[in-house]
N, C-alpha and C. Protein backbone atom coordinates (compact mmCIF):
# COMPACT_ATOMS: atom_id res chain seq x y z
N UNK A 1 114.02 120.05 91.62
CA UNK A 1 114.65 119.10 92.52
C UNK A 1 114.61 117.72 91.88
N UNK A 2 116.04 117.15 92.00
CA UNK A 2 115.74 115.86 91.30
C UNK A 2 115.32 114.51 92.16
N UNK A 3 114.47 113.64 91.53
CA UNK A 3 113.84 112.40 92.41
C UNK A 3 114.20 111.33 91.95
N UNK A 4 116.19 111.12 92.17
CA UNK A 4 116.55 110.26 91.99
C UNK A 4 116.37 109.41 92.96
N UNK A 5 116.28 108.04 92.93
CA UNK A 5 116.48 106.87 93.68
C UNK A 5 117.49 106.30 93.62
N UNK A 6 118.06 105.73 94.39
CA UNK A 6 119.00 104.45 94.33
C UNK A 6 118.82 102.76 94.94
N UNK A 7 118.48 102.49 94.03
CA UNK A 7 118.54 100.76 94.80
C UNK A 7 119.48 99.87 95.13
N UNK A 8 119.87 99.13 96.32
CA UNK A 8 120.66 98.60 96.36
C UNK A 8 120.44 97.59 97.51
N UNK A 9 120.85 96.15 97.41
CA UNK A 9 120.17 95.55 98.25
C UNK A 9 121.90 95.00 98.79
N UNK A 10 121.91 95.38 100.22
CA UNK A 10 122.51 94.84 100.94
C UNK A 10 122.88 94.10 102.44
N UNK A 11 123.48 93.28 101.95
CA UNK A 11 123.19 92.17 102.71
C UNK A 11 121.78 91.13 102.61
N UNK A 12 120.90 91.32 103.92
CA UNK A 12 119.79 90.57 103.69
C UNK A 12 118.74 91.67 103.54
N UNK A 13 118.93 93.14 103.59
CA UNK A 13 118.42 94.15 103.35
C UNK A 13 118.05 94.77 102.15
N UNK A 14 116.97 95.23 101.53
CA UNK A 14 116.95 96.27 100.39
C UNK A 14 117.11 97.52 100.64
N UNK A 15 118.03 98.14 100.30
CA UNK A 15 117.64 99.63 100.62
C UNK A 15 117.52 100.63 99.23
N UNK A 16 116.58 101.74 99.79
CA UNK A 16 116.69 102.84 99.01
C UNK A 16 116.91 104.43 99.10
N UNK A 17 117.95 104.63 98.52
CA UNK A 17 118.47 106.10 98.95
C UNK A 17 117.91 107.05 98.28
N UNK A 18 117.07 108.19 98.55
CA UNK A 18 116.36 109.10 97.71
C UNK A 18 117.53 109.95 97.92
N UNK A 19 118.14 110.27 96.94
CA UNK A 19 119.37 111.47 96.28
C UNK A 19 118.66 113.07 96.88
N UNK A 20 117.73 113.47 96.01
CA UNK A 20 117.60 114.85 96.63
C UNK A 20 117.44 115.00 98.12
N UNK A 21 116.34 113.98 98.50
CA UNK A 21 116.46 114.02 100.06
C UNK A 21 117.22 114.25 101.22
N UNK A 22 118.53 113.17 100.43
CA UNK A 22 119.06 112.35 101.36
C UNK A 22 118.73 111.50 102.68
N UNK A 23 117.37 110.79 102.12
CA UNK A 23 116.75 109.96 103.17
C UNK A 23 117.42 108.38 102.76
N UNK A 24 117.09 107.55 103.25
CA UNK A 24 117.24 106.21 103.65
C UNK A 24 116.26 105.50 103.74
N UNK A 25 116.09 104.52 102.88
CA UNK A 25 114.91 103.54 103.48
C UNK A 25 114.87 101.88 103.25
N UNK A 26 114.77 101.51 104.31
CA UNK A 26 114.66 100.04 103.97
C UNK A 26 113.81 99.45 103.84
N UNK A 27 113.25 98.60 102.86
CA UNK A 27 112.09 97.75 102.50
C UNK A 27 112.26 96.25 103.08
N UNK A 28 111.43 95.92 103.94
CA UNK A 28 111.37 94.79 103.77
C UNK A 28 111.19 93.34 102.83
N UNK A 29 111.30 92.02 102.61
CA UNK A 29 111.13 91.11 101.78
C UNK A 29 110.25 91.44 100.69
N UNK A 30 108.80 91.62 101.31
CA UNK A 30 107.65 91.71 100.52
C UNK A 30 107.73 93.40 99.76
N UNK A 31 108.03 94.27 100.68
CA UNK A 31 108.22 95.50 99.80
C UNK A 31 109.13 95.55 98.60
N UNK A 32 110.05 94.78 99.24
CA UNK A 32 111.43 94.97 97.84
C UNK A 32 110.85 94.23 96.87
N UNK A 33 110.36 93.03 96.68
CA UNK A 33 109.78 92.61 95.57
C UNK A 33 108.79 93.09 95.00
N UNK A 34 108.04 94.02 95.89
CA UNK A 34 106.95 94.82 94.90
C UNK A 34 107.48 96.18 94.81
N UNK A 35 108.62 96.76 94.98
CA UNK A 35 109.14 97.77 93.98
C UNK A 35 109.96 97.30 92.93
N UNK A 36 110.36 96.36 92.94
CA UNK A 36 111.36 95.82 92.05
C UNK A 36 110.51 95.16 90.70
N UNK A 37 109.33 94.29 91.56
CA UNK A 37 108.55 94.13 90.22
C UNK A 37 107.82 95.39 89.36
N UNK A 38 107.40 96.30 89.97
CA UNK A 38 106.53 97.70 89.50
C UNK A 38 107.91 98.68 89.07
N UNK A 39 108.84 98.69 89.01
CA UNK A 39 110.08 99.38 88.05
C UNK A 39 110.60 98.22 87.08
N UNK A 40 110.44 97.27 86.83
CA UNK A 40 110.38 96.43 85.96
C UNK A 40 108.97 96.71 84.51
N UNK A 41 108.14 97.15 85.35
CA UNK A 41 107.22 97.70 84.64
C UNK A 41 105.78 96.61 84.90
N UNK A 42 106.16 95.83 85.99
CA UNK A 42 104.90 94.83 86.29
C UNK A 42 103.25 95.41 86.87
N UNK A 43 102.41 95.12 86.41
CA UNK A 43 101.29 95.07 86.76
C UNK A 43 100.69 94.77 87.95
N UNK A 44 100.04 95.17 89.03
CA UNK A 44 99.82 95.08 90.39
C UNK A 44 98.68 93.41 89.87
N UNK A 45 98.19 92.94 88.88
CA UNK A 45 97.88 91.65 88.81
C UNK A 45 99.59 90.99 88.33
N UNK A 46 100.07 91.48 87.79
CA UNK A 46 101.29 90.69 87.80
C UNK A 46 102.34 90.28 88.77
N UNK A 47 101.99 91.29 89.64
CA UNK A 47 103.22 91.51 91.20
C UNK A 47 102.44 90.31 91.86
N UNK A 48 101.14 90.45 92.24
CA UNK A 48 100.24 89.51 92.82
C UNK A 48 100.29 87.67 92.73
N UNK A 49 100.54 87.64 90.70
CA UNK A 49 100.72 86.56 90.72
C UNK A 49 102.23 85.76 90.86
N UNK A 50 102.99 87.15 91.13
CA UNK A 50 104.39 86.54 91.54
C UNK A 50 104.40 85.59 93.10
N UNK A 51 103.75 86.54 94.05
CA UNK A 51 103.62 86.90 95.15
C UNK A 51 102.84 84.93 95.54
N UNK A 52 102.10 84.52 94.57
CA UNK A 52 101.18 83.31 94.59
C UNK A 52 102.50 82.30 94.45
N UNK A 53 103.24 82.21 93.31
CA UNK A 53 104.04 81.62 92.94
C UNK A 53 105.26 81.66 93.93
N UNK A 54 105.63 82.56 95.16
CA UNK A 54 106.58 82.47 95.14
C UNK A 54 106.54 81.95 96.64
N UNK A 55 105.15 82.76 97.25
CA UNK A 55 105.09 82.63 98.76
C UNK A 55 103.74 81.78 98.93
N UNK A 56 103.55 81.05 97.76
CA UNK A 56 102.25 80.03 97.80
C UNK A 56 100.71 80.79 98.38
N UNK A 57 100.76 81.75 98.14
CA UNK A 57 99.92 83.01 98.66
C UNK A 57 98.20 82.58 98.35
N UNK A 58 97.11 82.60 98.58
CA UNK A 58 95.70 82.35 97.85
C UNK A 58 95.04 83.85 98.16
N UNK A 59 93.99 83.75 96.88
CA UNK A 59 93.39 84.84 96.52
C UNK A 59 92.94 85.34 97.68
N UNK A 60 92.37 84.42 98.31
CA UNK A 60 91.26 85.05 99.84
C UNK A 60 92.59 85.52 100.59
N UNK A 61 93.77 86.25 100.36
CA UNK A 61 94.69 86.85 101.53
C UNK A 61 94.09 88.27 100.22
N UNK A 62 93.59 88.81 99.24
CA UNK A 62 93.50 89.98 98.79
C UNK A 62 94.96 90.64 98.75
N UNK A 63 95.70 89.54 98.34
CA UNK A 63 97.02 90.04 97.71
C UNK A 63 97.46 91.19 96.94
N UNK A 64 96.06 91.32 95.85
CA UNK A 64 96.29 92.72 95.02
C UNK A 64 95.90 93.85 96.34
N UNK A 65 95.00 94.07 97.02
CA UNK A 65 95.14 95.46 97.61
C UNK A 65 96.47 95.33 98.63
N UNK A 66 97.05 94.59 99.12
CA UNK A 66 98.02 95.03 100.11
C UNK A 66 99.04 95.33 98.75
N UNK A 67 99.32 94.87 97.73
CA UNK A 67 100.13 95.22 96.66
C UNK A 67 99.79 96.56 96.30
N UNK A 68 99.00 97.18 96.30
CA UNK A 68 98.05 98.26 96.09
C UNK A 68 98.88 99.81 96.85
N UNK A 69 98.38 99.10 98.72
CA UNK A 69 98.48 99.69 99.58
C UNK A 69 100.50 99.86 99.57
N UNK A 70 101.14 99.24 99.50
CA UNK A 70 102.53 99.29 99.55
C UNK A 70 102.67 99.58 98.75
N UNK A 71 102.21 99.96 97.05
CA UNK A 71 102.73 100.97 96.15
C UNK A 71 102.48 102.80 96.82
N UNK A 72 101.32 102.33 96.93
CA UNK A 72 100.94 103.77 97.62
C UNK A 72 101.76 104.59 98.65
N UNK A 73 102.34 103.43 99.67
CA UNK A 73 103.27 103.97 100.38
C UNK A 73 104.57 104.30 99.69
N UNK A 74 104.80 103.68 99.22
CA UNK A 74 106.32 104.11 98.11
C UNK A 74 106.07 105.43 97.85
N UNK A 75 104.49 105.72 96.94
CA UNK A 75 104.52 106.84 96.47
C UNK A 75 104.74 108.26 97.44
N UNK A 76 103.85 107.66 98.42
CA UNK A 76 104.28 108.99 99.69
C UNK A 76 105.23 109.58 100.15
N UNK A 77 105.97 108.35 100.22
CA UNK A 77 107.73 108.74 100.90
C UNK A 77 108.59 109.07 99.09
N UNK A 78 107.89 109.51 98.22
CA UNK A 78 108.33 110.06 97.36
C UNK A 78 109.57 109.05 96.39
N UNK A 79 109.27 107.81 96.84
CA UNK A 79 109.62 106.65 95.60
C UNK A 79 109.19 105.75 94.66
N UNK A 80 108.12 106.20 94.65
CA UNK A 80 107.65 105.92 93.40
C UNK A 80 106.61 106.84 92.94
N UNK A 81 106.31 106.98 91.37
CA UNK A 81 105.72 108.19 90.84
C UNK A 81 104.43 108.55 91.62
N UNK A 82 103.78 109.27 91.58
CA UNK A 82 102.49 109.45 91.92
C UNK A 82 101.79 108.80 91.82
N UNK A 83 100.21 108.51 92.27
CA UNK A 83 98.96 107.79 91.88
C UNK A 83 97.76 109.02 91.93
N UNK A 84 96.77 108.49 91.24
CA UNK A 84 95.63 109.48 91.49
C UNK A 84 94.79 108.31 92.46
N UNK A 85 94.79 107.11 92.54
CA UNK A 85 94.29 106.20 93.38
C UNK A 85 94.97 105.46 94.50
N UNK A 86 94.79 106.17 95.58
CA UNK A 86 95.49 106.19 97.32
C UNK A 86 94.49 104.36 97.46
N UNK A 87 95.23 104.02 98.57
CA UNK A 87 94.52 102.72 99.06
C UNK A 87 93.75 103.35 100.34
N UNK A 88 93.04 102.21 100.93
CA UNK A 88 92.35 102.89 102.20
C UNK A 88 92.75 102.23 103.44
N UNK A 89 93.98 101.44 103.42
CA UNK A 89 95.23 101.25 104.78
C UNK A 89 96.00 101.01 104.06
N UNK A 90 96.94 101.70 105.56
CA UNK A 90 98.44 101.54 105.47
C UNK A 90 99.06 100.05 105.60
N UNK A 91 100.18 100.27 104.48
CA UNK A 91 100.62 98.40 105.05
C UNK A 91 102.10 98.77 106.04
N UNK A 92 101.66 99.16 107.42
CA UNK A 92 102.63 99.06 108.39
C UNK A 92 104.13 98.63 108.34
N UNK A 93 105.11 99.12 108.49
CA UNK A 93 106.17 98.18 108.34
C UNK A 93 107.01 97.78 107.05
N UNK A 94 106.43 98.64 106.12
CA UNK A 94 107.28 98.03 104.50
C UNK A 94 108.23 98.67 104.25
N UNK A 95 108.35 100.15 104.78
CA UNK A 95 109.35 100.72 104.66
C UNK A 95 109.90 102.05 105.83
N UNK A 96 110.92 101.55 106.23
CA UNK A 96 111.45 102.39 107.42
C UNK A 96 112.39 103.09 107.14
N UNK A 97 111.74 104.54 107.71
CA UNK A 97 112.62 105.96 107.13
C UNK A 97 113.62 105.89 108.13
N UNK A 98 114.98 106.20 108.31
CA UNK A 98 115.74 106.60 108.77
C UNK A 98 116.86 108.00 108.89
């Protein structure tokens, strides 16, 4: 089975279409920039220090684990590769199956 994705951001929306599925999903602000940076090939310290730079963010919000936790969810709903390291919460809300 193939685990194509499709990205496409429209309107004020990101969405992503999993091909074999045929599911639907929309990412919110903060999700779309941390799949977009991690298929770029960015580093969950690199997504983090985007995340500082862009949304004036400080360390004490533990930016890397919610970056963490929303890769993890990607991985579940089967868009992004696997992990052998799950987070220990969900980040609610980053991506809605339809």
């Amino acid at each position: 089975m193939e685990n194509k994705i499709i990205a496409q951001k429209m309107g004020d929306e990101f969405m992503l279409y999993h091909v074999a599925r045929g599911e639907v999903h929309f990412l919110n602000d903060a999700a779309a920039l941390i799949y977009q940076l991690h298929c770029q090939g960015k580093c969950v310290a690199e997504i983090a220090q985007a995340f500082g730079d862009l949304f004036e963010v400080t360390g004490e919000e533990n930016v890397s684990a919610q970056i963490e936790m929303c890769l993890h969810e990607l991985r579940q709903k089967g868009l992004l590769a696997e992990s052998t390291t799950p987070p220990t919460r969900s980040w609610a809300g980053d991506v809605e199956n339809v």
